[in-house]
PDB file of N, CA and C in Angstrom:
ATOM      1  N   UNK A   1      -2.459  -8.400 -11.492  1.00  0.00           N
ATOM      2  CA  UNK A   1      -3.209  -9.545 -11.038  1.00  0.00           C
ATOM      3  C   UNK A   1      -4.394  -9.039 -10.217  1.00  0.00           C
ATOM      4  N   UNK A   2      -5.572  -9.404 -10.683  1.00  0.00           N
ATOM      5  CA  UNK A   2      -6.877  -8.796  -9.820  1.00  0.00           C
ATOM      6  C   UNK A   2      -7.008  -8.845  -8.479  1.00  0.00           C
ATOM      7  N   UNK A   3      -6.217 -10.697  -8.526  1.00  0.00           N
ATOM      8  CA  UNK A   3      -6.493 -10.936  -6.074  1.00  0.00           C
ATOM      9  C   UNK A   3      -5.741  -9.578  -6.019  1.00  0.00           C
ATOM     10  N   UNK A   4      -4.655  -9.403  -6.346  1.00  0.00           N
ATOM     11  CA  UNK A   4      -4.272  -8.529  -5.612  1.00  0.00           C
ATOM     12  C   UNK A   4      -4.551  -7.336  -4.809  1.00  0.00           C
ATOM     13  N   UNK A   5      -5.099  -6.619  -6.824  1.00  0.00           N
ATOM     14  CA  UNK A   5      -6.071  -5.273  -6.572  1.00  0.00           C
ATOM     15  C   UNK A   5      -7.234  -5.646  -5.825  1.00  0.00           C
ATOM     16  N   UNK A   6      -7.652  -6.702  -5.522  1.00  0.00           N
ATOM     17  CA  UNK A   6      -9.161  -6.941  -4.496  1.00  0.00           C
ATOM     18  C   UNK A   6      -9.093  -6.568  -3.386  1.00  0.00           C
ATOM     19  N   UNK A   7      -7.594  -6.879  -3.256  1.00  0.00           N
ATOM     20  CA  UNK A   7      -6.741  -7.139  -1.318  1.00  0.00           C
ATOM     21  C   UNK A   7      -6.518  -5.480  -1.599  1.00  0.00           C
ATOM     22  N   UNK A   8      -6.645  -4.665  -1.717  1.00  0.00           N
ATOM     23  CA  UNK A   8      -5.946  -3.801  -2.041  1.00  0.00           C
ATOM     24  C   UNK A   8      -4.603  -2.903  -2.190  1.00  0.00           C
ATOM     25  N   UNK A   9      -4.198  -3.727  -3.165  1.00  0.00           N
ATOM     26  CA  UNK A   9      -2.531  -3.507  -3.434  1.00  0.00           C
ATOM     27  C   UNK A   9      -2.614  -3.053  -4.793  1.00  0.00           C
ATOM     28  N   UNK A  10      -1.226  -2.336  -5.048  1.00  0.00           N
ATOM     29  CA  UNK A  10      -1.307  -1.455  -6.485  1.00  0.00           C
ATOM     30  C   UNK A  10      -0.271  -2.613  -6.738  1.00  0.00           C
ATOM     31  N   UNK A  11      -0.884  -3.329  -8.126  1.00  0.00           N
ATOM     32  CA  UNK A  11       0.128  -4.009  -8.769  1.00  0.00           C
ATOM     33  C   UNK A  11       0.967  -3.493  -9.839  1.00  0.00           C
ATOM     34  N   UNK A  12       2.030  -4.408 -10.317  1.00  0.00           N
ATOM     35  CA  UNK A  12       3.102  -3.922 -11.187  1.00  0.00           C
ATOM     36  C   UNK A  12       3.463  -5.054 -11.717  1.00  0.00           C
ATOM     37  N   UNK A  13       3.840  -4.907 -13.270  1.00  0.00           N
ATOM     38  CA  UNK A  13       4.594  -6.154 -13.521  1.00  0.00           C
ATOM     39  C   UNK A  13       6.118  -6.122 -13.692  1.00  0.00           C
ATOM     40  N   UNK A  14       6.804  -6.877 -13.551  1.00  0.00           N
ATOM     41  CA  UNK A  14       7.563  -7.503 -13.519  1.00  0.00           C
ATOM     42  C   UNK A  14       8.237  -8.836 -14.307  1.00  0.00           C
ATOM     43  N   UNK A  15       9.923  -8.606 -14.226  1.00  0.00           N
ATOM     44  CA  UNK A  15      10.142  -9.707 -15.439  1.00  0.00           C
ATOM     45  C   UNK A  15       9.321 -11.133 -14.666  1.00  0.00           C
ATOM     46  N   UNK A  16       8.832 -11.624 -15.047  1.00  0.00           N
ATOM     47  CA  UNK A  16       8.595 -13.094 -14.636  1.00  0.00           C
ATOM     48  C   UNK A  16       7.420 -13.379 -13.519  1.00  0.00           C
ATOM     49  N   UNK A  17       6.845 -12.153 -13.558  1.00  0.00           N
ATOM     50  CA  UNK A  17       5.576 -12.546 -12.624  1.00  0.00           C
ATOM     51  C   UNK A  17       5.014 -10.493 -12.599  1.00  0.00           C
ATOM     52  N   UNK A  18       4.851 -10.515 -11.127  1.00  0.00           N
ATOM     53  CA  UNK A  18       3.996  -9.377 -10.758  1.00  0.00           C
ATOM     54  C   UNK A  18       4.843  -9.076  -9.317  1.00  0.00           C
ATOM     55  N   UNK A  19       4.810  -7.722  -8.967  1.00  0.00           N
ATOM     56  CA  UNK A  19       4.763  -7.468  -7.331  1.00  0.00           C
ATOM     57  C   UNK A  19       3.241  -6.766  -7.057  1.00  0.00           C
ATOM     58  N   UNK A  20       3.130  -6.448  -5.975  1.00  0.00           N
ATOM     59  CA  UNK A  20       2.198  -5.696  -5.349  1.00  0.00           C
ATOM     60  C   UNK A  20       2.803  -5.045  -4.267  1.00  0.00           C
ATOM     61  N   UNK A  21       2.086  -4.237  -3.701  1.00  0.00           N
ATOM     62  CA  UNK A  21       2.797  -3.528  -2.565  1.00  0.00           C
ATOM     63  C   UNK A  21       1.325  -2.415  -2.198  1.00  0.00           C
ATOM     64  N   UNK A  22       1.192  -2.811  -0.583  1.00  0.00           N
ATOM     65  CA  UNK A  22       0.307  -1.920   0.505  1.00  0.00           C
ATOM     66  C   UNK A  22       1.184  -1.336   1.293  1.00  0.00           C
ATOM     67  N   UNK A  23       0.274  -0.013   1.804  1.00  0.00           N
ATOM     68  CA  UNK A  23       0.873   0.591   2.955  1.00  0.00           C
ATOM     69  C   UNK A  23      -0.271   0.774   4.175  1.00  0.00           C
ATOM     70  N   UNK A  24      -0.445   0.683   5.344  1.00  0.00           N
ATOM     71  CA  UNK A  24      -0.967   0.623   5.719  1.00  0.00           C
ATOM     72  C   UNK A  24      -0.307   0.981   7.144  1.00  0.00           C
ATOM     73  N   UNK A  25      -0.424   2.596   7.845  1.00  0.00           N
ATOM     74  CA  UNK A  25       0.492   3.371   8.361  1.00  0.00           C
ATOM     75  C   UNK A  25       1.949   2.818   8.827  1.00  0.00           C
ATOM     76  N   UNK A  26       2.464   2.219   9.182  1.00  0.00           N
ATOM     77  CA  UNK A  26       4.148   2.354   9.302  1.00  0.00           C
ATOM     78  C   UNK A  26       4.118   1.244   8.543  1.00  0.00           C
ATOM     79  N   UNK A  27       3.520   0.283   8.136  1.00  0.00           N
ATOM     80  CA  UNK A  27       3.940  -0.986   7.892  1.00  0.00           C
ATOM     81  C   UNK A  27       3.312  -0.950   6.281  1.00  0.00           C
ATOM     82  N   UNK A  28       4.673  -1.824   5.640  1.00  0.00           N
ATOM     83  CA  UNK A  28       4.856  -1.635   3.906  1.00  0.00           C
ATOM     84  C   UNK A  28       4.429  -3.015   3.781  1.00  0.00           C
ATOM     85  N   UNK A  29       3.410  -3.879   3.082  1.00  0.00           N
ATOM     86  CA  UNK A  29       2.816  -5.496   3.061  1.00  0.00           C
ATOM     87  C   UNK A  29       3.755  -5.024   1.304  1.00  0.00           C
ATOM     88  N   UNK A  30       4.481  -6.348   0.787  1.00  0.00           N
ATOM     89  CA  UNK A  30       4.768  -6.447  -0.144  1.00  0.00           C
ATOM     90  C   UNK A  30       4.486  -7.594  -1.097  1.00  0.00           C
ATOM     91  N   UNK A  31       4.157  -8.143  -1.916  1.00  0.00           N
ATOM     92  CA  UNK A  31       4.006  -9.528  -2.868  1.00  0.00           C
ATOM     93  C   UNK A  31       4.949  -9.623  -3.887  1.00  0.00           C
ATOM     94  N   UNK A  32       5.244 -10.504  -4.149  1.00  0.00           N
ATOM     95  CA  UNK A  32       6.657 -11.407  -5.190  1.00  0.00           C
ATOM     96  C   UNK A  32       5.475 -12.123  -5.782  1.00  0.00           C
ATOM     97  N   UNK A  33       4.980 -12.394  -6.878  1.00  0.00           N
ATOM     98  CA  UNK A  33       4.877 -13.396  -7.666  1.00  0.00           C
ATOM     99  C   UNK A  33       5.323 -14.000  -9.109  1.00  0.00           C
ATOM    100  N   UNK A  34       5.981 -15.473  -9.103  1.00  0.00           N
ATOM    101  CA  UNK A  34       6.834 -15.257 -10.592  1.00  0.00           C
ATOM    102  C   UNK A  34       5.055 -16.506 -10.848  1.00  0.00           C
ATOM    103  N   UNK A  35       5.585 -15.968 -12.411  1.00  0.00           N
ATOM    104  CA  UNK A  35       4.591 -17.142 -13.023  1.00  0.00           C
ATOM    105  C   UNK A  35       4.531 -18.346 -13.008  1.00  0.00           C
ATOM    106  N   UNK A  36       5.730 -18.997 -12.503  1.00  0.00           N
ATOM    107  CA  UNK A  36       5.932 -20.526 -11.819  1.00  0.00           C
ATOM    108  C   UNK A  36       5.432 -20.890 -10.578  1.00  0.00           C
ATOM    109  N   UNK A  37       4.844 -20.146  -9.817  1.00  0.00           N
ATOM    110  CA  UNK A  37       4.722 -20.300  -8.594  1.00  0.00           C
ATOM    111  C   UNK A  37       4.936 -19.710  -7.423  1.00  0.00           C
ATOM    112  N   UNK A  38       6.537 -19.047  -7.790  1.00  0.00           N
ATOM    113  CA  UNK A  38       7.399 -18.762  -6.326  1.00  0.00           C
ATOM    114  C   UNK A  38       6.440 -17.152  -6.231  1.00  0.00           C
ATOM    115  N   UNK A  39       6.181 -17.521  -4.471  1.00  0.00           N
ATOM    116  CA  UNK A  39       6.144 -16.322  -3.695  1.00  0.00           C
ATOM    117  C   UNK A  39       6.702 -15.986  -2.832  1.00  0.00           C
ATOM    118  N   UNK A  40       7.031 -14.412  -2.569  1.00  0.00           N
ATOM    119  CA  UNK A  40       7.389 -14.339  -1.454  1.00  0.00           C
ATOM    120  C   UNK A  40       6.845 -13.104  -0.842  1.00  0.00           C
ATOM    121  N   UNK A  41       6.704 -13.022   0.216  1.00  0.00           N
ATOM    122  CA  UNK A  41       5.374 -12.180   0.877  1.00  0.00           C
ATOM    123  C   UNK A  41       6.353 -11.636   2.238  1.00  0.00           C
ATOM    124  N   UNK A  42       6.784  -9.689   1.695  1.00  0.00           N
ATOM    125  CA  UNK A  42       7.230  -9.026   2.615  1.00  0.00           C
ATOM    126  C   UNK A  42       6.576  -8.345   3.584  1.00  0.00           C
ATOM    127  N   UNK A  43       7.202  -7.994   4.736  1.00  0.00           N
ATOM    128  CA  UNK A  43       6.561  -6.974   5.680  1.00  0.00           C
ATOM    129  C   UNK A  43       7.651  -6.027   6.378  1.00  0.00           C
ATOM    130  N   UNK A  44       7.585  -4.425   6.009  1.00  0.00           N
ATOM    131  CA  UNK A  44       8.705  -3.934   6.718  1.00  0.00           C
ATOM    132  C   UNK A  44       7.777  -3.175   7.693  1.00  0.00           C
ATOM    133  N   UNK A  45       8.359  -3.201   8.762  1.00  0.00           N
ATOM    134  CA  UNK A  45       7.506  -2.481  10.240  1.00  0.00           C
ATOM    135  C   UNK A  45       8.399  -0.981  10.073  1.00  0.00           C
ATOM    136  N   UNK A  46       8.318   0.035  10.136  1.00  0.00           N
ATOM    137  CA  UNK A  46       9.183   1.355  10.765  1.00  0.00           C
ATOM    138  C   UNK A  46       8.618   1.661  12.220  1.00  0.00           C
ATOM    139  N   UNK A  47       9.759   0.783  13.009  1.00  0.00           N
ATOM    140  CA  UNK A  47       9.633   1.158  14.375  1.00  0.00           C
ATOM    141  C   UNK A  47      10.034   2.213  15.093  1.00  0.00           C
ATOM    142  N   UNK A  48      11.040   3.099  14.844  1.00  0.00           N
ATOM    143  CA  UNK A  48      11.469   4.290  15.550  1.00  0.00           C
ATOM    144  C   UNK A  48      12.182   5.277  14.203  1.00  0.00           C
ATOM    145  N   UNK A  49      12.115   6.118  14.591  1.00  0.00           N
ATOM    146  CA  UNK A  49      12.884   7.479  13.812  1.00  0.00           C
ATOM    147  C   UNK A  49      13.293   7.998  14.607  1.00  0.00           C
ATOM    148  N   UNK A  50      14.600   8.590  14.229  1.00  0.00           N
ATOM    149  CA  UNK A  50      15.029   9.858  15.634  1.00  0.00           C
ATOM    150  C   UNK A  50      15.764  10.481  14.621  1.00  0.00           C
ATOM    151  N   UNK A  51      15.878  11.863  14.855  1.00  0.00           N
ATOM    152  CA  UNK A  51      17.199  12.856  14.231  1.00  0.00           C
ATOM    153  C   UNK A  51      16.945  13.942  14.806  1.00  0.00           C
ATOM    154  N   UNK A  52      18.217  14.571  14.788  1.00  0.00           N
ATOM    155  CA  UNK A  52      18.959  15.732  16.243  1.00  0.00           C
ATOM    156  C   UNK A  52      20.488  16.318  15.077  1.00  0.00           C
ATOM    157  N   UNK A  53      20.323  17.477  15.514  1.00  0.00           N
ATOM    158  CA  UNK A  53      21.747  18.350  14.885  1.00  0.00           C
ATOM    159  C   UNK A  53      23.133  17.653  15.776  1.00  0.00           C
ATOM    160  N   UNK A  54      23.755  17.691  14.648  1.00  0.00           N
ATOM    161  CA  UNK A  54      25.501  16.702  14.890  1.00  0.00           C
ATOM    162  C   UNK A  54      26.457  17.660  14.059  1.00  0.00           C
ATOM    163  N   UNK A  55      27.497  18.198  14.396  1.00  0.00           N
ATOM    164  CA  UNK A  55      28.481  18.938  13.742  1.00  0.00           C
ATOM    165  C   UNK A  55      29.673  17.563  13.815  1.00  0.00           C
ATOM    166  N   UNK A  56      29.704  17.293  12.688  1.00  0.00           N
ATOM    167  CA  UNK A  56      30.334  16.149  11.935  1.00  0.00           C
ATOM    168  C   UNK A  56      32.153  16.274  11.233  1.00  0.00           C
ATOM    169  N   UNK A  57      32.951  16.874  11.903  1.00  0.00           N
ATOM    170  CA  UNK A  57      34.403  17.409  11.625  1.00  0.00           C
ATOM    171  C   UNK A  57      34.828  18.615  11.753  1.00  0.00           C
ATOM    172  N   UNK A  58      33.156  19.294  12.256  1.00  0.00           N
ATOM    173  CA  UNK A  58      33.498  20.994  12.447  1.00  0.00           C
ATOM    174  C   UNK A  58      32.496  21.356  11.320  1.00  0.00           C
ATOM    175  N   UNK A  59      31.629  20.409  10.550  1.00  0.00           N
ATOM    176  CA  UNK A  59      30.265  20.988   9.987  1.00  0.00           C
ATOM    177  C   UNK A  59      29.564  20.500  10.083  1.00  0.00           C
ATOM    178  N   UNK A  60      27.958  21.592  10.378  1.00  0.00           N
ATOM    179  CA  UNK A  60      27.053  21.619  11.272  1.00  0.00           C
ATOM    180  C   UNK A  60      26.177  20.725  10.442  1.00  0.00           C
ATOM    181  N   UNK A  61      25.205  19.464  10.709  1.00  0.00           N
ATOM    182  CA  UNK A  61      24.547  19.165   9.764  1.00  0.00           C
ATOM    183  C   UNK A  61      23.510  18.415  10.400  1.00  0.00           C
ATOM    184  N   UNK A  62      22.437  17.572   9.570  1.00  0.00           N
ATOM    185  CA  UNK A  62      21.602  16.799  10.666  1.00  0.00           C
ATOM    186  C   UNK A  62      21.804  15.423  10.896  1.00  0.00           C
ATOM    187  N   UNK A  63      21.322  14.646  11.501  1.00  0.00           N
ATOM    188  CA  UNK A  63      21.817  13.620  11.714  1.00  0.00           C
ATOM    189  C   UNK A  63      20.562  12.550  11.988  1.00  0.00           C
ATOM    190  N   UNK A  64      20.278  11.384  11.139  1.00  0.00           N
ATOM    191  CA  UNK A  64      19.199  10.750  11.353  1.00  0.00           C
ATOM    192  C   UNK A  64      19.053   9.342  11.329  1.00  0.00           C
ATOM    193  N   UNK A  65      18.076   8.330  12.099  1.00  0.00           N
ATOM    194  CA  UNK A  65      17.978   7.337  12.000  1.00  0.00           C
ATOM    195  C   UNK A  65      16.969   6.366  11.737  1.00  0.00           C
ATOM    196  N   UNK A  66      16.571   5.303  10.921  1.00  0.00           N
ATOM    197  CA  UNK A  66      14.990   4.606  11.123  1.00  0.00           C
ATOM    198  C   UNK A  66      15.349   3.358  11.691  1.00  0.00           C
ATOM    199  N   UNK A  67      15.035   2.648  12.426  1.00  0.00           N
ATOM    200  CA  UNK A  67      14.880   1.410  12.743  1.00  0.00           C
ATOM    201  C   UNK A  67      13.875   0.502  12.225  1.00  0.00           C
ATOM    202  N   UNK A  68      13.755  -0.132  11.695  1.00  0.00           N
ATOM    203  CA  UNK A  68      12.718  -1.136  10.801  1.00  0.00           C
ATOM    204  C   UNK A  68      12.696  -2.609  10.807  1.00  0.00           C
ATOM    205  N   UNK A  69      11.686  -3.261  10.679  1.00  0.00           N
ATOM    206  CA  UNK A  69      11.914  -4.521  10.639  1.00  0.00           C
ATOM    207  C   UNK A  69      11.617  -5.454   9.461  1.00  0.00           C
ATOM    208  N   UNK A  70      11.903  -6.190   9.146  1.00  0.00           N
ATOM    209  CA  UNK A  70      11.507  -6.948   7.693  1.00  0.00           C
ATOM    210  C   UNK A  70      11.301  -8.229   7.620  1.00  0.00           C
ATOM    211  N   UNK A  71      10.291  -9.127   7.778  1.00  0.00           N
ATOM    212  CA  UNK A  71       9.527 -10.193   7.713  1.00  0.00           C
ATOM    213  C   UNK A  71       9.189 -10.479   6.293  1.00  0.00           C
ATOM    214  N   UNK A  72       9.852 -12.043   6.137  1.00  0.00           N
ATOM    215  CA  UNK A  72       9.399 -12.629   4.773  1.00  0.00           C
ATOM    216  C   UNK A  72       9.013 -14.016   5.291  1.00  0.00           C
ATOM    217  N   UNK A  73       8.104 -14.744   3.971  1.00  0.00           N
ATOM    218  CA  UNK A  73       7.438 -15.974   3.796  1.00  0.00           C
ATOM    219  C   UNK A  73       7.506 -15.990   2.616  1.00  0.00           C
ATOM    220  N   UNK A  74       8.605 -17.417   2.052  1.00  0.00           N
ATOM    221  CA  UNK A  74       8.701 -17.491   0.848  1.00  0.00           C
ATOM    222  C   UNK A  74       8.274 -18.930   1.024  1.00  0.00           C
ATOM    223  N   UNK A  75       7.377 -19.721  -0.393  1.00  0.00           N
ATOM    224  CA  UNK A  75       6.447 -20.714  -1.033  1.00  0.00           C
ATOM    225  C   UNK A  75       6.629 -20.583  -2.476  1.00  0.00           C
ATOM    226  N   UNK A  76       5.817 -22.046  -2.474  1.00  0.00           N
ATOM    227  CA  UNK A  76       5.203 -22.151  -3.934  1.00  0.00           C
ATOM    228  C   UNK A  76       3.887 -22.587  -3.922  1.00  0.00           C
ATOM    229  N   UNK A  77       3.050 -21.616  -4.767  1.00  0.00           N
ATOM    230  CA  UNK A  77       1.920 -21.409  -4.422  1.00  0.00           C
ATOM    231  C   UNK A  77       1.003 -21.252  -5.326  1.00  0.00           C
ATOM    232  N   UNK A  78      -0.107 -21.778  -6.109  1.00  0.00           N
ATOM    233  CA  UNK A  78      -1.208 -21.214  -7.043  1.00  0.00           C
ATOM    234  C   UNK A  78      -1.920 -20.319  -6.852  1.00  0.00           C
ATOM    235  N   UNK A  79      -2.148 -19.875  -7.755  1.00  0.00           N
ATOM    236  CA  UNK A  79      -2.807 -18.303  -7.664  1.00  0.00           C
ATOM    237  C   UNK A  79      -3.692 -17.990  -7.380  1.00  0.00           C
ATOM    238  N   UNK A  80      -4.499 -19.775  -7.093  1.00  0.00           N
ATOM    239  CA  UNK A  80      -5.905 -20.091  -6.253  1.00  0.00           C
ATOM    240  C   UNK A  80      -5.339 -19.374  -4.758  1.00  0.00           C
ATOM    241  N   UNK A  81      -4.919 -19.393  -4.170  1.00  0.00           N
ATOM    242  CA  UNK A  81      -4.160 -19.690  -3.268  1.00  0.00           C
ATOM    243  C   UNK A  81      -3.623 -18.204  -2.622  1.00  0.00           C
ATOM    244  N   UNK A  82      -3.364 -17.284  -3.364  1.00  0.00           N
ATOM    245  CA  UNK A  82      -2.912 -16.033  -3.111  1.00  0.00           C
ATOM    246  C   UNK A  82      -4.034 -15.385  -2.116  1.00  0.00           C
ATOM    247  N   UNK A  83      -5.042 -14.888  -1.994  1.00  0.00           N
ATOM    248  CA  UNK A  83      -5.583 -14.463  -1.071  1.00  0.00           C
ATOM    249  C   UNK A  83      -5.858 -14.961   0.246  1.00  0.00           C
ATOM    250  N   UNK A  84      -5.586 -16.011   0.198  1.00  0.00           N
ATOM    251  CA  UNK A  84      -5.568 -16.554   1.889  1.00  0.00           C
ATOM    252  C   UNK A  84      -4.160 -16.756   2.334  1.00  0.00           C
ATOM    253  N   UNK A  85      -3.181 -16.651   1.796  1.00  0.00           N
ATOM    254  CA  UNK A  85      -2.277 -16.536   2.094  1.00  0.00           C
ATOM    255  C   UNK A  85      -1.518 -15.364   2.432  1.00  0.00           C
ATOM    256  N   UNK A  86      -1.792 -14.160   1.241  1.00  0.00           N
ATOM    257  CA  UNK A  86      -1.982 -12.471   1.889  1.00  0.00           C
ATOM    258  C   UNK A  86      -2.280 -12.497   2.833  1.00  0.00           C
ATOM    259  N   UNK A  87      -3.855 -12.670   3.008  1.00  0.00           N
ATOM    260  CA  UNK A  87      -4.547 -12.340   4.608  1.00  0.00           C
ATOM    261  C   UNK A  87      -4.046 -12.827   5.427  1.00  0.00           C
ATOM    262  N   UNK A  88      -3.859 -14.318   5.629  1.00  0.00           N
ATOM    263  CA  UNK A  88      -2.933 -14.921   6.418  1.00  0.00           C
ATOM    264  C   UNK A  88      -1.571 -14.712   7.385  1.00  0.00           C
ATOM    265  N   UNK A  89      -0.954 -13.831   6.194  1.00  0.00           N
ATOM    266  CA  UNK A  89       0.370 -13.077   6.539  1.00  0.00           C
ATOM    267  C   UNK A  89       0.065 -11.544   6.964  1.00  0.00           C
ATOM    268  N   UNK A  90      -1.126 -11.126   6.529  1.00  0.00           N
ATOM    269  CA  UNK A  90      -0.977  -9.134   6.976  1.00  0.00           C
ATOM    270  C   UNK A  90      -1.544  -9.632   8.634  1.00  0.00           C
ATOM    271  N   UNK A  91      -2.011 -10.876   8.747  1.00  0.00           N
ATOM    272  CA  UNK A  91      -2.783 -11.112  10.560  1.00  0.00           C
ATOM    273  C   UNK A  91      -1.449 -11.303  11.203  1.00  0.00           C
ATOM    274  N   UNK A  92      -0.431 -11.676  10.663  1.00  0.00           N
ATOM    275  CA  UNK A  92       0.415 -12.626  12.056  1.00  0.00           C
ATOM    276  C   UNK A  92       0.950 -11.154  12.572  1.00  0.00           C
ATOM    277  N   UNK A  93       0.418  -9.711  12.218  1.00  0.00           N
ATOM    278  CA  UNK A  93       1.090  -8.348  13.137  1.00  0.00           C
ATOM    279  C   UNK A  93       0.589  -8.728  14.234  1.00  0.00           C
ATOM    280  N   UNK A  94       1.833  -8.569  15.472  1.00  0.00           N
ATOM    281  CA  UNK A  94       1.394  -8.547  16.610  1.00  0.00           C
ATOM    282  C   UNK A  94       0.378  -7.434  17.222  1.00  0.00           C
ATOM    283  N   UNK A  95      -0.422  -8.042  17.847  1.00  0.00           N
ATOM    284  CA  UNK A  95      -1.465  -6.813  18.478  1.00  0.00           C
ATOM    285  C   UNK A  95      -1.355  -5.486  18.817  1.00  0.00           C
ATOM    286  N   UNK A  96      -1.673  -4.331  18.472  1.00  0.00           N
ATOM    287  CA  UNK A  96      -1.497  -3.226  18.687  1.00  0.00           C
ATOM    288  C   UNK A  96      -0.512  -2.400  17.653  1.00  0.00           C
ATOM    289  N   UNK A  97       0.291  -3.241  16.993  1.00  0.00           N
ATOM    290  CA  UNK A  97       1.290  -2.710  15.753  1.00  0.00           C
ATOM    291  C   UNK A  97       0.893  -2.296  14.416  1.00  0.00           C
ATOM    292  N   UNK A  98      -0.326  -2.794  14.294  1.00  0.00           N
ATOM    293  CA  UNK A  98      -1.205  -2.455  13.321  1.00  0.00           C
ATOM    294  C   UNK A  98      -1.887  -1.634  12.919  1.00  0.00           C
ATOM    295  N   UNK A  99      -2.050  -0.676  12.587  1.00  0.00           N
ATOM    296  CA  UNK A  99      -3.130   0.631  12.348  1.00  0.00           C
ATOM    297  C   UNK A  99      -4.339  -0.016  11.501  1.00  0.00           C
TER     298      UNK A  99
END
């Protein structure tokens, strides 16, 4: 779908519509679109990483964690309609979370 590639997202198709998907440093912007309408418009944040050596029963190994967050907005929506609604949703990052 072109809005997409405009917004700049690498699209893909899919049974019954399209996804898209940005990255834009920690934070993954995702798009759902079926050809009926339904959207749904992800956001995963990666807020922390940590990993540190843990010997786990008596073997030595590493040990790791991500913390993340995942924000959706699901609609029905025309395809008029898709780019202000993207933009719409990559703004509501709270200030400073954004690269």
């Amino acid at each position: 779908m072109e809005v997409l590639k405009a917004l700049g997202y690498e699209v893909s198709p899919i049974e019954g519509g399209v996804y898209g998907e940005k990255r834009r440093g920690g934070v993954v912007y995702q798009v759902f679109y079926a050809e009926k309408g339904d959207l749904r418009l992800r956001r995963k944040r990666f807020l922390k990483e940590e990993a540190r050596p843990l010997a786990l029963a008596g073997v030595a190994g590493q040990w790791a964690a991500r913390w993340e967050v995942e924000e959706n907005f699901f609609a029905v929506a025309g395809p008029e309609e898709l780019p202000r609604l993207v933009l719409a949703f990559e703004r509501l990052d709270p200030p400073g979370e954004n690269p």
